[in-house]
Protein backbone atom coordinates (compact mmCIF):
# COMPACT_ATOMS: atom_id res chain seq x y z
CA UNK A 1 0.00 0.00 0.00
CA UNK A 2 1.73 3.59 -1.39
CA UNK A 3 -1.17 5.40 -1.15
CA UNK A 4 -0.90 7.49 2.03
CA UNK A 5 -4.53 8.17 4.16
CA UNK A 6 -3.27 11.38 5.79
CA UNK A 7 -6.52 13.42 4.57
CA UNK A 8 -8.65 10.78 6.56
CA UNK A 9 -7.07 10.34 10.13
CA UNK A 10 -9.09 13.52 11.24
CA UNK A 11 -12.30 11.71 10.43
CA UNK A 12 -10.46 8.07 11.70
CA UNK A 13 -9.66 10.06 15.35
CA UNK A 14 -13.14 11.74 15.45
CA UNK A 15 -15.12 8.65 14.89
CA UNK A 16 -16.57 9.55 11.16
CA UNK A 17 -15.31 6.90 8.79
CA UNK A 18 -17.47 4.01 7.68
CA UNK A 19 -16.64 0.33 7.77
CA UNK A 20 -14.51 -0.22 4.71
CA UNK A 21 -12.54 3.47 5.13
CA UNK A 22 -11.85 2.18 9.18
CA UNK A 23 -10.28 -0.89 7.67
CA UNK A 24 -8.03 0.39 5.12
CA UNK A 25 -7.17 3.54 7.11
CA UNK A 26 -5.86 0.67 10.28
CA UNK A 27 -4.44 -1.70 7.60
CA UNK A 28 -2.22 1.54 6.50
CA UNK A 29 -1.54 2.56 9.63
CA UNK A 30 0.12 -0.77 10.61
CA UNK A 31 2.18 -0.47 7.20
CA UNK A 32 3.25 3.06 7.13
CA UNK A 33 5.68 4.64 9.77
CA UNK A 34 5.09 8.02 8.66
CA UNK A 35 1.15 7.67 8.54
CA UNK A 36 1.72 6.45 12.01
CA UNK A 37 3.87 9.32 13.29
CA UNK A 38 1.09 11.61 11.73
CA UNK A 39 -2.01 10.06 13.63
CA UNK A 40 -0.04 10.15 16.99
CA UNK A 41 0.71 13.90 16.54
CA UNK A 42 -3.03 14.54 15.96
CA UNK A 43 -3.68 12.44 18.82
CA UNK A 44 -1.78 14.58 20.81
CA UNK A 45 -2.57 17.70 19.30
CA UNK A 46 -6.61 16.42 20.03
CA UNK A 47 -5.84 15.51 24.18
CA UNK A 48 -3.84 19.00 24.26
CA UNK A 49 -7.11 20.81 22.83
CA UNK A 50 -9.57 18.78 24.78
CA UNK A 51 -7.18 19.95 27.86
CA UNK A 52 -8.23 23.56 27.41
CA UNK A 53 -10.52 24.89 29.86
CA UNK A 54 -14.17 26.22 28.64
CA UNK A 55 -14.46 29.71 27.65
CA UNK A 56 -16.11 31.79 29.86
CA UNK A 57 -19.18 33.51 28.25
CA UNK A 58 -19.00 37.82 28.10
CA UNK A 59 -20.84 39.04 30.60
CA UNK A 60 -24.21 40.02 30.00
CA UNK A 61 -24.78 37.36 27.54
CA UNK A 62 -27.48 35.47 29.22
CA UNK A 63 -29.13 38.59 29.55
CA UNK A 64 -28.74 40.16 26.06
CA UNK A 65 -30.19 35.98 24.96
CA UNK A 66 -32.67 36.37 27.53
CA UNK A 67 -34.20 40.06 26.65
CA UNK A 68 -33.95 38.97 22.62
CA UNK A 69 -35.79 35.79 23.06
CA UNK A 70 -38.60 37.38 25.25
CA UNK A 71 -38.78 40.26 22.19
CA UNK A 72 -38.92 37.65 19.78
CA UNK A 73 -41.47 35.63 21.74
CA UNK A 74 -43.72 38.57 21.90
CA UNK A 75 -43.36 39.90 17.85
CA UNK A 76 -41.64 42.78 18.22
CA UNK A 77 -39.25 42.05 15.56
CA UNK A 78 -37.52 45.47 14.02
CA UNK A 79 -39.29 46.02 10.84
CA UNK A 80 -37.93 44.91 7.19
CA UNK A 81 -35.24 47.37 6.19
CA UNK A 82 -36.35 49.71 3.30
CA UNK A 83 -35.77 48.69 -0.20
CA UNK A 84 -33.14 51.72 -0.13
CA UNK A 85 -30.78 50.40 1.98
CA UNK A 86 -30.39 47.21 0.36
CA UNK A 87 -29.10 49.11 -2.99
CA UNK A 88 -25.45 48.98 -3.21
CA UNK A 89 -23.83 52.33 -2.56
CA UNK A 90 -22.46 53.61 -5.99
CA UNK A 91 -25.75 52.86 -7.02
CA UNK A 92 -27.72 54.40 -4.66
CA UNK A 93 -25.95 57.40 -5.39
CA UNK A 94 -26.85 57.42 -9.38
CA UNK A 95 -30.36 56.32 -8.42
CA UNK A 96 -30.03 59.36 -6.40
CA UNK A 97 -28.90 61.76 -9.21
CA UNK A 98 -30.83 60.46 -11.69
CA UNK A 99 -34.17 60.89 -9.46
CA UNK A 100 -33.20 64.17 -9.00
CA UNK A 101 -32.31 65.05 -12.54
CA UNK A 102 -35.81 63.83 -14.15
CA UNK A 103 -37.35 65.63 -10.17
CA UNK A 104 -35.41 69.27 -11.59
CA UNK A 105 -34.61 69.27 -15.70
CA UNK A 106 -38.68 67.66 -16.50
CA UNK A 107 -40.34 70.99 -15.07
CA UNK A 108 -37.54 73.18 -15.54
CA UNK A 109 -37.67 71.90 -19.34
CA UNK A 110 -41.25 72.65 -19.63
CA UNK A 111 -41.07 76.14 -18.37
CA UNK A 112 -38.11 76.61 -20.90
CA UNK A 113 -40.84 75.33 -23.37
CA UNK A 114 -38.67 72.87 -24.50
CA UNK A 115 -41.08 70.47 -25.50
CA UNK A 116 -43.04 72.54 -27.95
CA UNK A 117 -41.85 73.30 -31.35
CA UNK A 118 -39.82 75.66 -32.57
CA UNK A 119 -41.18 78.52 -33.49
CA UNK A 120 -39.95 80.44 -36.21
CA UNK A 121 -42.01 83.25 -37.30
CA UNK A 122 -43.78 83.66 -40.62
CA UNK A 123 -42.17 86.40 -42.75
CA UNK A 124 -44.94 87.13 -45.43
CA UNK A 125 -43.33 89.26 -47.49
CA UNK A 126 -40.41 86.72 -48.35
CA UNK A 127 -43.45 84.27 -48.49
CA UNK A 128 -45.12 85.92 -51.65
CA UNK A 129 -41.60 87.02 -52.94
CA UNK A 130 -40.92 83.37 -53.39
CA UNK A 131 -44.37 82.82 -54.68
CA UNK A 132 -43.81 85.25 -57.40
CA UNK A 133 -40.17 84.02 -58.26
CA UNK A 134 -41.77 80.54 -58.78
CA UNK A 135 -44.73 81.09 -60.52
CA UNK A 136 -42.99 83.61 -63.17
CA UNK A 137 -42.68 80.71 -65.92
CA UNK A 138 -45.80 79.10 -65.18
CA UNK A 139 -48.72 80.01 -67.40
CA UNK A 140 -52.19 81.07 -65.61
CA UNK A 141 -54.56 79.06 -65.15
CA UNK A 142 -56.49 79.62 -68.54
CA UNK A 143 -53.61 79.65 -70.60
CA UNK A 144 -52.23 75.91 -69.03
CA UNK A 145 -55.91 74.52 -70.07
CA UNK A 146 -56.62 72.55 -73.16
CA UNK A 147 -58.19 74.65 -75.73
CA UNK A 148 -61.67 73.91 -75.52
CA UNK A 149 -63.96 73.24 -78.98
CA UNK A 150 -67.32 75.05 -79.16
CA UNK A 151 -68.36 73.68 -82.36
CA UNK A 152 -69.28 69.71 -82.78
CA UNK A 153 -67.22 68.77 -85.78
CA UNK A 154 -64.27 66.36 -85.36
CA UNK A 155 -61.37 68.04 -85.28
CA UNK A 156 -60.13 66.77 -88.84
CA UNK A 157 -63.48 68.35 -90.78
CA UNK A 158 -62.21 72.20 -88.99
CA UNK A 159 -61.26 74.48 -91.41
CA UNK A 160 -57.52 75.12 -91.05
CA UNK A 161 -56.38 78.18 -89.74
């Protein structure tokens, strides 16, 4: 057996390995010297630990446990945080400025009347100047029409002019 069981003597010394992982971890054990030398260590290392005296609790503890479970016991929990404070910083602060822009530039915007159209005002006289520039070539209306026959003879019986 090469194949060392150092990652399970923690679980061998606390109690935790099942029947076939006990057997091989013992059969190695009895093979290897420097498995061996490794479990004793931890053996020691576990007695020296066990050896420790118990902490001693902070003072006040029992009460602080006591006065929290009565306040729990009786419902007076502290309320759900607001949906605010659960927002990470950097972007509570652009939620922040970008409330406060749309809060500030919507009515200021309006009052600017920046939401109408332009206005440009309506300069007549370059209005009919252009009219007049454009409408120089064109024929009037009565000249533009068809000529129109008074007589009913085909065109072809006319006398030629």
């Amino acid at each position: 057996m090469n194949e060392h069981v150092i990652d399970r003597l923690s679980p061998y010394l606390d109690g935790a390995l099942g029947a076939a992982d006990l057997e091989r971890v013992e059969a190695h054990l009895e093979a290897c010297a420097s498995c061996r030398r490794t479990y004793r260590e931890l053996e020691t290392l576990q007695g020296l630990v066990r050896a420790l005296p118990d902490p001693e609790p902070p003072p006040g503890l029992a009460d602080r446990l006591h006065w929290r479970l009565r306040r729990e016991a009786a419902g007076l929990r502290r309320p759900a945080p607001l949906w605010w404070f659960s927002v990470r910083p950097p972007f509570r602060v652009a939620l922040a400025c970008a409330t406060l822009l749309v809060v500030l530039g919507v009515p200021a915007a309006w009052m600017a009347n920046r939401f109408a159209p332009p206005k440009t005002p309506l300069d007549t006289d370059a209005y009919v100047r252009e009219y007049l520039m454009l409408s120089v070539d064109r024929p009037l209306g009565d000249e533009a029409a068809p000529p129109f026959v008074l007589s009913d003879t085909p065109a072809s019986e006319s006398p030629r002019r």
